[in-house]
C-alpha atoms as a PDB file:
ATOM      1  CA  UNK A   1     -15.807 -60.822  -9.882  1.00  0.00           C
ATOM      2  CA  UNK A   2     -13.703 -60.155  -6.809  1.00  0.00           C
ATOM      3  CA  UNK A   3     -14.769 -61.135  -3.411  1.00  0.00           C
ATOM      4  CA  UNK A   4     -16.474 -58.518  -1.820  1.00  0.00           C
ATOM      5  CA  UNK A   5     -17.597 -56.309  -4.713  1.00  0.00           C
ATOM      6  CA  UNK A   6     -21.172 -55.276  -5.477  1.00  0.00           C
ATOM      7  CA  UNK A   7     -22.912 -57.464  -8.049  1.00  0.00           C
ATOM      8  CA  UNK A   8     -24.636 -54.998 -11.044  1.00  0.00           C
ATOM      9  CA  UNK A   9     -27.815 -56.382 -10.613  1.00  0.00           C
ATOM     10  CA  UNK A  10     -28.037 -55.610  -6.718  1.00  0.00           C
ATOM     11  CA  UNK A  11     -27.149 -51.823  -7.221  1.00  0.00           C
ATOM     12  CA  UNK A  12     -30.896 -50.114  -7.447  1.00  0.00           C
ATOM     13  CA  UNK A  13     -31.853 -48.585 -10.219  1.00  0.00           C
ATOM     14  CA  UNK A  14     -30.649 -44.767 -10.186  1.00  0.00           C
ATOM     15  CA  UNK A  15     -28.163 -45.204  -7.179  1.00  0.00           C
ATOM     16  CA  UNK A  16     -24.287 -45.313  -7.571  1.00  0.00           C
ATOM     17  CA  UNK A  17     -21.981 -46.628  -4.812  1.00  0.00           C
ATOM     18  CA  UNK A  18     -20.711 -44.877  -2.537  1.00  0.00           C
ATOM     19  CA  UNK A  19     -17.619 -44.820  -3.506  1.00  0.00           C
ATOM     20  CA  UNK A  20     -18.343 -43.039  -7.096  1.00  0.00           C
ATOM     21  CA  UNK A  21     -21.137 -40.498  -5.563  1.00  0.00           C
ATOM     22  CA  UNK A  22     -19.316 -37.296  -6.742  1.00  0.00           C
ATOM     23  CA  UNK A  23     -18.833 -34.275  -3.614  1.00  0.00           C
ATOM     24  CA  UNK A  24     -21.161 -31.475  -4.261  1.00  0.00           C
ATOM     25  CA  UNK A  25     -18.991 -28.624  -5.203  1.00  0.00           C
ATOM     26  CA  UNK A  26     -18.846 -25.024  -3.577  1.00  0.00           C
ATOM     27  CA  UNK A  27     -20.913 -22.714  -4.074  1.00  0.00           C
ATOM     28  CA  UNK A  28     -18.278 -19.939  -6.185  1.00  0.00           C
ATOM     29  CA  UNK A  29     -19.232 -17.195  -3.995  1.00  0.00           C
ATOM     30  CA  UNK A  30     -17.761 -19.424  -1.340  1.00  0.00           C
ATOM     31  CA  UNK A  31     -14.539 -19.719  -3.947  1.00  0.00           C
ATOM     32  CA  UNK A  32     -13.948 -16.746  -3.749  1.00  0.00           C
ATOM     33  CA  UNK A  33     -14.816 -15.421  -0.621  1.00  0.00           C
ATOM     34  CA  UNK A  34     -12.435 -18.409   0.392  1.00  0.00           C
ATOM     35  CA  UNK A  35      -9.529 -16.768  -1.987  1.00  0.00           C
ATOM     36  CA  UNK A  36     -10.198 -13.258  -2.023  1.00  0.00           C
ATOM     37  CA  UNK A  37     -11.153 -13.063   1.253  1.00  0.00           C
ATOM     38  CA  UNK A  38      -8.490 -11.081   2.943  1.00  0.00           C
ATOM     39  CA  UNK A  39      -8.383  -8.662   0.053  1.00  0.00           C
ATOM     40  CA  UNK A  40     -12.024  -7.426   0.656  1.00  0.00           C
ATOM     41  CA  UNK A  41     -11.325  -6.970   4.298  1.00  0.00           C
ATOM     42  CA  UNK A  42      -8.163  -5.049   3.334  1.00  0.00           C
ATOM     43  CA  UNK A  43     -10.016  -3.009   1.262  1.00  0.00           C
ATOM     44  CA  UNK A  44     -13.003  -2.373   3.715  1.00  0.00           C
ATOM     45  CA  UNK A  45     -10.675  -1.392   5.929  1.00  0.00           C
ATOM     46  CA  UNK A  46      -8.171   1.475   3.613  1.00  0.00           C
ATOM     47  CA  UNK A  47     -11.873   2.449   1.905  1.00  0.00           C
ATOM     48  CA  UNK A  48     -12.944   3.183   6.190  1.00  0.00           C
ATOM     49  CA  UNK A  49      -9.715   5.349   6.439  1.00  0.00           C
ATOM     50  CA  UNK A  50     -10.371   7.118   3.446  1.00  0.00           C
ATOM     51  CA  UNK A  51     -13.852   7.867   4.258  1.00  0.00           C
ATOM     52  CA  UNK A  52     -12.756   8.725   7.771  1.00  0.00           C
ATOM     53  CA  UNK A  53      -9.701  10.947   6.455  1.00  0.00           C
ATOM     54  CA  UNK A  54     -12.428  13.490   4.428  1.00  0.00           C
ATOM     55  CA  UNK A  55     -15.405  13.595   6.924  1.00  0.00           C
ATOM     56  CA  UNK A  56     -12.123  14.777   9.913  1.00  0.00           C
ATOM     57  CA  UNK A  57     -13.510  17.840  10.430  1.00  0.00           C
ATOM     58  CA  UNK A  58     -17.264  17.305  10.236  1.00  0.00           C
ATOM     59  CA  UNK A  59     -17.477  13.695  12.611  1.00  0.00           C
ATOM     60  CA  UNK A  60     -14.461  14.974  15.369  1.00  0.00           C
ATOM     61  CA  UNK A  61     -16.245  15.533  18.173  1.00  0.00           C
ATOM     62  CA  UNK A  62     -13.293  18.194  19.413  1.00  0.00           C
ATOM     63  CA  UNK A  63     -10.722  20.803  17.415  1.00  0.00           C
ATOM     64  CA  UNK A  64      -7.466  18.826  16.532  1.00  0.00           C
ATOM     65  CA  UNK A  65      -5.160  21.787  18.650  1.00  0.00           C
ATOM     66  CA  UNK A  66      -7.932  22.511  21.475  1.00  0.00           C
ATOM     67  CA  UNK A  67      -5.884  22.317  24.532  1.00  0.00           C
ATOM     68  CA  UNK A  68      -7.245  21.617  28.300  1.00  0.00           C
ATOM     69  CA  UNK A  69      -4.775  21.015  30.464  1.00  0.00           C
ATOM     70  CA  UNK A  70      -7.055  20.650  33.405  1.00  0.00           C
ATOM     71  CA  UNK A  71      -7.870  17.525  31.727  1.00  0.00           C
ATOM     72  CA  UNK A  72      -4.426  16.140  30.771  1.00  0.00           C
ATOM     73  CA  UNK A  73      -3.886  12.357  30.315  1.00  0.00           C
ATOM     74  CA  UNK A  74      -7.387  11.332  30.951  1.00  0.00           C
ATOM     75  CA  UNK A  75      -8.297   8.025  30.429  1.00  0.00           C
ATOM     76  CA  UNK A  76     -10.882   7.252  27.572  1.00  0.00           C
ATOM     77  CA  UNK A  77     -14.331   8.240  28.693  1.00  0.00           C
ATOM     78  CA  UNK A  78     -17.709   9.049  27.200  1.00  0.00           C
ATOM     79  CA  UNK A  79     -16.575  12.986  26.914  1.00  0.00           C
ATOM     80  CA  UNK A  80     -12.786  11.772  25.700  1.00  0.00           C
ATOM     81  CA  UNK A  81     -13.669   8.445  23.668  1.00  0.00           C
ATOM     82  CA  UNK A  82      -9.603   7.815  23.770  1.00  0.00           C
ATOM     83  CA  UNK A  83      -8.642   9.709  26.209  1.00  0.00           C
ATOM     84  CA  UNK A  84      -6.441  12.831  26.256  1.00  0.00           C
ATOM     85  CA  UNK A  85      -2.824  13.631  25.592  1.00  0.00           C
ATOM     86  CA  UNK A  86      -0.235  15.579  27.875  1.00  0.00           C
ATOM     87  CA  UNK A  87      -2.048  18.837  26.762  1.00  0.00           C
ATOM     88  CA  UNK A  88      -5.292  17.979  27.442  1.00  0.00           C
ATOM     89  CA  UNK A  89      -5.913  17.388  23.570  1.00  0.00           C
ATOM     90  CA  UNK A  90      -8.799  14.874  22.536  1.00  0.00           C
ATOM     91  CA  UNK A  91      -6.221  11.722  20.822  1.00  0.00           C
ATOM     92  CA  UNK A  92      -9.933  10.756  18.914  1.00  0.00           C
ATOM     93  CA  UNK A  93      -9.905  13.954  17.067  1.00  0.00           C
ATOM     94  CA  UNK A  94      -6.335  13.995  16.406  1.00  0.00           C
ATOM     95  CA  UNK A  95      -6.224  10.409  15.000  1.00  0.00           C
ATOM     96  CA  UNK A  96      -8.964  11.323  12.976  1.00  0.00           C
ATOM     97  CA  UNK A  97      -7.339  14.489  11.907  1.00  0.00           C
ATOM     98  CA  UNK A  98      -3.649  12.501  11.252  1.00  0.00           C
ATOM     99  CA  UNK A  99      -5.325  10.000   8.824  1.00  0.00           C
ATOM    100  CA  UNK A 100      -6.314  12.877   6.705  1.00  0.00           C
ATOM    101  CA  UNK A 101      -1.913  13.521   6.634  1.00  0.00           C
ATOM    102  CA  UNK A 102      -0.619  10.167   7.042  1.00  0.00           C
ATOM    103  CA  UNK A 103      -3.198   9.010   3.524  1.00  0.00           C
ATOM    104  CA  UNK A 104      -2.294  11.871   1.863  1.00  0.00           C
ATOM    105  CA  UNK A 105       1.438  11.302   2.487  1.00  0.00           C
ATOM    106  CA  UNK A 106       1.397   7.426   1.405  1.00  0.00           C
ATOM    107  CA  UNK A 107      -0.553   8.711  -1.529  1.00  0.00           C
ATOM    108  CA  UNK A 108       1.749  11.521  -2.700  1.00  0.00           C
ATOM    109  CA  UNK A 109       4.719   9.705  -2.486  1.00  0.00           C
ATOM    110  CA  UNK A 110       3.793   6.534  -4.191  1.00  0.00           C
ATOM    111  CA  UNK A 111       2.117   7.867  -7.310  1.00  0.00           C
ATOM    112  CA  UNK A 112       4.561  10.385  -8.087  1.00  0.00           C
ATOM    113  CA  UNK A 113       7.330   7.950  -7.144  1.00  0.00           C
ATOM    114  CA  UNK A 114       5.416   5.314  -9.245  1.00  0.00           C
ATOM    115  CA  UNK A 115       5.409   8.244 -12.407  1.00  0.00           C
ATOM    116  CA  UNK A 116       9.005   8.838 -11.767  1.00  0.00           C
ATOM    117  CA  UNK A 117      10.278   5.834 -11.198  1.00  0.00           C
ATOM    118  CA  UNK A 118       8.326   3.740 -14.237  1.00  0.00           C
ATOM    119  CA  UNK A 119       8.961   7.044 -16.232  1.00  0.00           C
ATOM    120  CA  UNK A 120      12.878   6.585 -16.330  1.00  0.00           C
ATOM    121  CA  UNK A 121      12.506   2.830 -16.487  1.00  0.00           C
ATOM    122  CA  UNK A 122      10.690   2.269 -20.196  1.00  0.00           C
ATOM    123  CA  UNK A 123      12.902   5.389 -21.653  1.00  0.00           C
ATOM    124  CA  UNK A 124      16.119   3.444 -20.388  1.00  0.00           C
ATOM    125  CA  UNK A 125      14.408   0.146 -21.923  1.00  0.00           C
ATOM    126  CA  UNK A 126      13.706   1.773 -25.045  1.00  0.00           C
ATOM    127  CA  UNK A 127      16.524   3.908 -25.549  1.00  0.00           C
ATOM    128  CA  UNK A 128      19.426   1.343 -24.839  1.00  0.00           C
ATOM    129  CA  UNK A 129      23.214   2.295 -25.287  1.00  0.00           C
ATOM    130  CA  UNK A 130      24.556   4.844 -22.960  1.00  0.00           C
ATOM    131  CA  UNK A 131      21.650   6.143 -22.094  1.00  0.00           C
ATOM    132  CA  UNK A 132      20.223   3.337 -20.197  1.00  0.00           C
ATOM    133  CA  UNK A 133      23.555   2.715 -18.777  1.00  0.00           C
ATOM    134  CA  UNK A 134      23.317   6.471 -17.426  1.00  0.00           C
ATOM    135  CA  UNK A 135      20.079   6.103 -16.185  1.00  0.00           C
ATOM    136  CA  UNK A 136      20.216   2.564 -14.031  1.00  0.00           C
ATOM    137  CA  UNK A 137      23.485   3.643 -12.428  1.00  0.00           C
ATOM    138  CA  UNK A 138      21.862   6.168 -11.151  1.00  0.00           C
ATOM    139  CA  UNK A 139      18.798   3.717  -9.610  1.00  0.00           C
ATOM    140  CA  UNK A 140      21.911   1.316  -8.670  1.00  0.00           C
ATOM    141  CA  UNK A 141      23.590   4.371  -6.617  1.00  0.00           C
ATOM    142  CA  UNK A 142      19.967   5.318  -5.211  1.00  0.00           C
ATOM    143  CA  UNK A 143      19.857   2.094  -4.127  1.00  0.00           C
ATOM    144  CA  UNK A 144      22.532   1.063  -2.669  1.00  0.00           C
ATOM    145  CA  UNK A 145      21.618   2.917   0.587  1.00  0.00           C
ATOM    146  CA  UNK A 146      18.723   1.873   3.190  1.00  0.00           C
ATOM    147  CA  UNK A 147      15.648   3.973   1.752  1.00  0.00           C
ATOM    148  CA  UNK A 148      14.948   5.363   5.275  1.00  0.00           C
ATOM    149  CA  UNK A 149      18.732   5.675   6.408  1.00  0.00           C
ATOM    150  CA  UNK A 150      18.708   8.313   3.328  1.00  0.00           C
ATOM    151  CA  UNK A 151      14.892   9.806   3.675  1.00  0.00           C
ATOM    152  CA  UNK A 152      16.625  10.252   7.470  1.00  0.00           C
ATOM    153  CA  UNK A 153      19.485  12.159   5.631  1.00  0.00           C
ATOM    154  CA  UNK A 154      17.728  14.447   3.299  1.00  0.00           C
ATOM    155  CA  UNK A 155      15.010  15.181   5.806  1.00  0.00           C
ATOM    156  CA  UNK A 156      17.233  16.241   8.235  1.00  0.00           C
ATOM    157  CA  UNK A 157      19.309  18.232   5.448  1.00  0.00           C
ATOM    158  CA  UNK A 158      16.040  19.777   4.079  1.00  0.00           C
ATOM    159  CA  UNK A 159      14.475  20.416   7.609  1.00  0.00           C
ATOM    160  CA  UNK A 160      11.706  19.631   9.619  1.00  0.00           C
ATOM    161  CA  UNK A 161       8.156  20.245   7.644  1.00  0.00           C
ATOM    162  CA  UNK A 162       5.914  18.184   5.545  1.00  0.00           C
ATOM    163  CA  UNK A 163       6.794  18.546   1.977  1.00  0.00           C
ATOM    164  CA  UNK A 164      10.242  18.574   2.852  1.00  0.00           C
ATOM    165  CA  UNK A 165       9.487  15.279   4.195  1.00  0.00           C
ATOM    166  CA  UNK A 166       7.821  14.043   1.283  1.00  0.00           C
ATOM    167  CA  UNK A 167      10.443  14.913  -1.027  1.00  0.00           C
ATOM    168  CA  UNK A 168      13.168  13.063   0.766  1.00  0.00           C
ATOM    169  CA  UNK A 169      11.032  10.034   0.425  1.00  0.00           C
ATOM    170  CA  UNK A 170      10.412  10.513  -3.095  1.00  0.00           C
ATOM    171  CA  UNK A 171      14.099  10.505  -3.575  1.00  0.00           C
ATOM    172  CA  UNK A 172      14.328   7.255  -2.377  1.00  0.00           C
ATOM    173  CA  UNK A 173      10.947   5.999  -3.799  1.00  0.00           C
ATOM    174  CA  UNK A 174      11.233   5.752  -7.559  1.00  0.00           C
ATOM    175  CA  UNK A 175      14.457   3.937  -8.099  1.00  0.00           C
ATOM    176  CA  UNK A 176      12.226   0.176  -7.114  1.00  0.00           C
ATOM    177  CA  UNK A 177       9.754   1.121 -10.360  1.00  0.00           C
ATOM    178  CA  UNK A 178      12.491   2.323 -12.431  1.00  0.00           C
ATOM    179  CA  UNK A 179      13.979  -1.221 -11.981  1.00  0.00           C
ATOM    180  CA  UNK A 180      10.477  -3.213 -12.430  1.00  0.00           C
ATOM    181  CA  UNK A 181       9.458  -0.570 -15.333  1.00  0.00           C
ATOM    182  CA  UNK A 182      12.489  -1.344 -17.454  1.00  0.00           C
ATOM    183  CA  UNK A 183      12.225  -5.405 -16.983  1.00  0.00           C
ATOM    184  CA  UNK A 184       8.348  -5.394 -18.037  1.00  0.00           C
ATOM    185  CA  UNK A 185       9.004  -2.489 -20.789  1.00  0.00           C
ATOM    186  CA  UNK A 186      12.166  -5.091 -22.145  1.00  0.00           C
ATOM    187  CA  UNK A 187       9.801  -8.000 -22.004  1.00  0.00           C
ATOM    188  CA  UNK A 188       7.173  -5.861 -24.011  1.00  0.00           C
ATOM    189  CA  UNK A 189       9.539  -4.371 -26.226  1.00  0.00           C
ATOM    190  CA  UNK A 190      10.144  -7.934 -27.633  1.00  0.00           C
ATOM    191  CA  UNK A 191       6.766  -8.920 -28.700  1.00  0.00           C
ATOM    192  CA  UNK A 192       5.684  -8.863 -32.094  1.00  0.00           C
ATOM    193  CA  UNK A 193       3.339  -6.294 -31.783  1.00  0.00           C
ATOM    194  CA  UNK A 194       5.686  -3.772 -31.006  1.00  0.00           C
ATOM    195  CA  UNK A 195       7.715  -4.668 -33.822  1.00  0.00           C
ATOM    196  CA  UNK A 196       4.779  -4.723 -36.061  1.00  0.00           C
ATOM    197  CA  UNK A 197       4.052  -0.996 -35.088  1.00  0.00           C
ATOM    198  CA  UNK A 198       7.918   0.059 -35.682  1.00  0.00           C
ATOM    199  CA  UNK A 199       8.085  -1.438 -39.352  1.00  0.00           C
ATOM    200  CA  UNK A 200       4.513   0.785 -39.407  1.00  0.00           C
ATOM    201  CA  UNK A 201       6.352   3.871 -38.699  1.00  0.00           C
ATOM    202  CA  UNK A 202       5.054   4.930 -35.477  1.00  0.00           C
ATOM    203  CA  UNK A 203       6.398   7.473 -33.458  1.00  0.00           C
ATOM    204  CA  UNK A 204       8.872   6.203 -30.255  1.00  0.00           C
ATOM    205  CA  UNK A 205       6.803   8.147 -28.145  1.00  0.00           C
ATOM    206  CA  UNK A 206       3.440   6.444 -29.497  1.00  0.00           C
ATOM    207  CA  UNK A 207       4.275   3.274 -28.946  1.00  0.00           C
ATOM    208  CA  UNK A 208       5.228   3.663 -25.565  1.00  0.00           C
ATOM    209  CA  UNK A 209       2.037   5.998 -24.394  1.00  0.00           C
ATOM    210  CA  UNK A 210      -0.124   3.120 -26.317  1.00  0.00           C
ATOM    211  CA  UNK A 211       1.575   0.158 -26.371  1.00  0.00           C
ATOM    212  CA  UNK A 212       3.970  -0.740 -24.098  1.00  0.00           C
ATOM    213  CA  UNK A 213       2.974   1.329 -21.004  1.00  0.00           C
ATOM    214  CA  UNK A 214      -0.684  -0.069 -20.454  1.00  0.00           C
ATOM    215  CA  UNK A 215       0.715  -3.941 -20.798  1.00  0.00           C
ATOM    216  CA  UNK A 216       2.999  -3.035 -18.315  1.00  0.00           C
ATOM    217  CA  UNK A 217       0.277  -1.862 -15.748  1.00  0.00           C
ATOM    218  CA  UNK A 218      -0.888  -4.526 -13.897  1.00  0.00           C
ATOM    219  CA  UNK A 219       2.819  -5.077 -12.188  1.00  0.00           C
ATOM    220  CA  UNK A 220       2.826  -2.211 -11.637  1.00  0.00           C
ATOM    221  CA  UNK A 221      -0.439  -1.500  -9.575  1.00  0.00           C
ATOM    222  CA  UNK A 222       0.295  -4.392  -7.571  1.00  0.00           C
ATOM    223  CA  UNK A 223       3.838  -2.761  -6.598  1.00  0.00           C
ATOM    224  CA  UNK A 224       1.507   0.575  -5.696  1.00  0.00           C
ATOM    225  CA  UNK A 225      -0.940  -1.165  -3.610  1.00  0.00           C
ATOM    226  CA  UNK A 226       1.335  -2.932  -1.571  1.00  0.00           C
ATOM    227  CA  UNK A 227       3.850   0.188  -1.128  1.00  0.00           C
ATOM    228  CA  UNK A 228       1.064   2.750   0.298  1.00  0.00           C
ATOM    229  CA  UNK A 229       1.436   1.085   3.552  1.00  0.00           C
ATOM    230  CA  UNK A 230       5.118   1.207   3.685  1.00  0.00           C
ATOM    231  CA  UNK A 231       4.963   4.680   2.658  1.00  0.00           C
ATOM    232  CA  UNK A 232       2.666   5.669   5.145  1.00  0.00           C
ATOM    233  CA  UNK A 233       4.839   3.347   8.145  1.00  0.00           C
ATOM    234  CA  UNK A 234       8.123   5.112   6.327  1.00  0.00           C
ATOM    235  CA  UNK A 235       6.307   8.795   6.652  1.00  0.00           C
ATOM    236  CA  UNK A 236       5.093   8.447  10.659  1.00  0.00           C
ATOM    237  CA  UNK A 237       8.894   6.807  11.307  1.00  0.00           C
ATOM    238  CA  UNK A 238      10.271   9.515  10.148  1.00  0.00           C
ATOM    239  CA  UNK A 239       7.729  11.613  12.210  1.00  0.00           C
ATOM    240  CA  UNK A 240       8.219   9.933  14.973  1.00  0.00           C
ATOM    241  CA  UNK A 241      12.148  10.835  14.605  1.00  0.00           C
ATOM    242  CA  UNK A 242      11.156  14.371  14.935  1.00  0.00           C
ATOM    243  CA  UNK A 243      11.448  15.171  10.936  1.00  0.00           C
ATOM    244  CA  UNK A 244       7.884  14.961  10.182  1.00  0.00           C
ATOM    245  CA  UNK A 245       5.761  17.626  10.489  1.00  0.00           C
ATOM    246  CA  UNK A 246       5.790  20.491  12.540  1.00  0.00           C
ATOM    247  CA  UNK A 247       4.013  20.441  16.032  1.00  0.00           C
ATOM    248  CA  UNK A 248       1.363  20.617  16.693  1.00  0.00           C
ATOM    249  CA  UNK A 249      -0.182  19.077  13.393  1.00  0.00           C
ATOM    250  CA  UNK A 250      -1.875  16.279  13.809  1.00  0.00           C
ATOM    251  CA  UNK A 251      -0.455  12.519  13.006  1.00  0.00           C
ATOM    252  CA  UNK A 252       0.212   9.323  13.761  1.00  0.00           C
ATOM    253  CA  UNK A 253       3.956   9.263  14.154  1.00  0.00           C
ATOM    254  CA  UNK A 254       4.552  12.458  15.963  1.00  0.00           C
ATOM    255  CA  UNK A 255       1.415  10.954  18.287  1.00  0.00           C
ATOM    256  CA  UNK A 256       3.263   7.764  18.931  1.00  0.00           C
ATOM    257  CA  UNK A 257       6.224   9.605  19.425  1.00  0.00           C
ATOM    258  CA  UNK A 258       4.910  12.273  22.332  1.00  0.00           C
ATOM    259  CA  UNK A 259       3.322   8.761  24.211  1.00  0.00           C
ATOM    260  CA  UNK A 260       6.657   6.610  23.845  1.00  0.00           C
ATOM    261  CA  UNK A 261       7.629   7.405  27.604  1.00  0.00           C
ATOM    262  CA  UNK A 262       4.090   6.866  29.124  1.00  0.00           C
ATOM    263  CA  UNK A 263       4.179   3.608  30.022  1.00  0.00           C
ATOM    264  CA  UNK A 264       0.653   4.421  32.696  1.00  0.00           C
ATOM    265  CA  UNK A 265      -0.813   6.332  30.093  1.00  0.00           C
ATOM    266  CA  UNK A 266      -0.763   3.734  27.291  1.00  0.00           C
ATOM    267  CA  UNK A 267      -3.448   5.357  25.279  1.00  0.00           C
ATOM    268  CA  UNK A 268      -1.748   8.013  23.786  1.00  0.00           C
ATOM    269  CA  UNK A 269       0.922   6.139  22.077  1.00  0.00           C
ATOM    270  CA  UNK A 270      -1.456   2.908  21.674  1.00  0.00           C
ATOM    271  CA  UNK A 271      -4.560   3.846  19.528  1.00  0.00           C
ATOM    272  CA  UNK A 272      -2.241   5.953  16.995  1.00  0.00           C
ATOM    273  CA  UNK A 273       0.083   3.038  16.257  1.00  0.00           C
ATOM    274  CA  UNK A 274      -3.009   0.768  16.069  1.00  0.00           C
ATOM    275  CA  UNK A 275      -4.780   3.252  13.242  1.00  0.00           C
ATOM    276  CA  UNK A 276      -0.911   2.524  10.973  1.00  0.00           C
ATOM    277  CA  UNK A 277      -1.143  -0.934  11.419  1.00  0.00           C
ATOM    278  CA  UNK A 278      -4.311  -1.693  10.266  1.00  0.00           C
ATOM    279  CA  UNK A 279      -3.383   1.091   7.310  1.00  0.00           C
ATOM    280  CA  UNK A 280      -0.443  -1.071   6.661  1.00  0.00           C
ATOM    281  CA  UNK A 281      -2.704  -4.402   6.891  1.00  0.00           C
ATOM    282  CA  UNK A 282      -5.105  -2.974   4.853  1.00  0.00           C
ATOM    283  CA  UNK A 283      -2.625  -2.390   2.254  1.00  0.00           C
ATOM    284  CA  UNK A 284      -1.121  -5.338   2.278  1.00  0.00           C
ATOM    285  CA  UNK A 285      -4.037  -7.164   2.076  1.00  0.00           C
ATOM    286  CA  UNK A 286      -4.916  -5.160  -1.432  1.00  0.00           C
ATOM    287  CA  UNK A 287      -2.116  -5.815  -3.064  1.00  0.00           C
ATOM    288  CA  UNK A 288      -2.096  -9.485  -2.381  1.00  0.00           C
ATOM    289  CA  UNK A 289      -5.467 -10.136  -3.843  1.00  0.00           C
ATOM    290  CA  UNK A 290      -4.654  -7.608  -6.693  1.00  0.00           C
ATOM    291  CA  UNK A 291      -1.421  -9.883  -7.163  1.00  0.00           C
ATOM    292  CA  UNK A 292      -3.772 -12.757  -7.165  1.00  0.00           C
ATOM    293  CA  UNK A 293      -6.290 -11.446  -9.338  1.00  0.00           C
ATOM    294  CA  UNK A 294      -4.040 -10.468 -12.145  1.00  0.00           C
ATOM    295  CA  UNK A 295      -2.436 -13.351 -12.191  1.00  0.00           C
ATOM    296  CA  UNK A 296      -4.268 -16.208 -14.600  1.00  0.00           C
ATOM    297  CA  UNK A 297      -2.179 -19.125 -12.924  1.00  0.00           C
ATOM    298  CA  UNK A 298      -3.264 -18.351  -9.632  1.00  0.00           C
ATOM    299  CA  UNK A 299      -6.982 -17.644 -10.821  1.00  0.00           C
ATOM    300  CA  UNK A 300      -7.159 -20.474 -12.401  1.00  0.00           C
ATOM    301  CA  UNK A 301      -6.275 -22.907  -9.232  1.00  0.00           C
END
């Protein structure tokens, strides 16, 4: 026995060293509070400004377009919680209002770019020859420009108002789940159980509605989740530009925009861009832990 070591016989009975006592382990709501964290505070927050984007008209303590210019650029107070614009409008109500846009912007745009976009990508994977040549040089020439140097383009070609908005960013939204759409359908298209339903005799279109789309899903709302912020930072950019929507509707980046030269004043350009970044956090936040969550390797640490 080496110098120093315990003798067996003067270890009491029922005790271990020291050295061998094994750590208590975490409790796993502590696990995954620890891991999945950030993603429940991200989605507190985006499930706060969707709950605040439907009760708009029934918790804003003003109308959106009531004007007072007695009271312009007022500081926030109990009657104006933050403060008043350069028209004497209540910037509460209108942020309030502008999430009910800005949401339902994001929202538009990504699902229907999503449907689009992951739409042309499993026909090109599953049709091969020219006709998935034909379809991903058109994603390639899509994007080879800066999505919001072209929204910026079509927007101003289409003019100033809302949907006209929204449709310049849907031509720039779909090509990125075209591209991810045909890699997972390819990978998909490959396994045996797609080849099993082929020698079956099932219809093209069946085995993509049933078989290849849902395993290509999970991608695919991680992708969404993390590209409603962008589209709602993309949508008030382009508001802020002037090619948004039309005065005086309510949101965020037409808000940010009419406070950009009141430096004194810093409330009316301040608590708007606040409201889009915790959108975008919020977001961000979601898709991360959805990322995580789908993901067995990283589960599994």
């Amino acid at each position: 026995m080496s110098a120093g070591a315990i003798p067996p016989a003067a270890i009491p009975p029922g005790t271990l060293p020291a050295a061998v006592i094994m750590p208590k382990p975490r409790p796993r709501w502590r696990r995954r509070l620890r891991r999945y964290g950030p993603a429940w505070a991200g989605g507190a927050i985006v499930i706060a400004w969707i709950l605040v984007a439907i009760l708009a008209p029934w918790i804003s303590p003003y109308p959106p377009d009531a004007q007072d210019v007695v009271n312009r650029l007022q500081a926030p107070s109990a009657a104006h919680w933050l403060g008043t614009d350069v028209l004497g409008r209540d910037v509460f109500s209108r942020l309030l209002h502008g999430a009910r846009l800005s949401l339902l912007a994001g929202f538009t745009v990504v699902l229907l770019g999503a449907a689009i976009g992951t739409t042309v990508g499993i026909v090109a994977a599953w049709a091969r020859g020219w006709v998935d040549e034909a379809l991903m040089r058109l994603t390639d020439l899509v994007l080879c420009f800066p999505p919001i140097i072209l929204a910026l383009a079509i927007a101003a070609a289409l003019g100033i108002g809302t949907t006209n908005t929204i449709l310049a960013m849907l031509v720039v939204w779909w090509p990125k789940f075209a591209r991810l759409g045909r890699a997972l359908a390819l990978v998909q298209r490959s396994q045996e159980y797609v080849e099993a339903a082929t020698v079956l005799g099932l219809k093209p279109r069946r085995i993509l509605a049933r078989h290849i789309l849902p395993n290509t899903m999970g991608p695919l709302a991680v992708l969404v989740t993390l590209d409603l912020g962008n589209a709602i930072l993309t949508f008030a950019g382009l508001s802020f530009l002037g090619l948004g929507v039309v005065p005086p509707t309510p949101e965020w980046g037409s808000m940010v925009a009419e406070g950009r030269e009141l430096v004194e004043q810093w409330w009316v350009a301040a608590f708007p861009g606040l409201a889009i970044l915790t959108v975008v956090v919020g977001f961000n936040f979601c898709g991360d832990g959805l990322r995580d969550w789908l993901d067995p390797k990283a589960r599994s640490r």
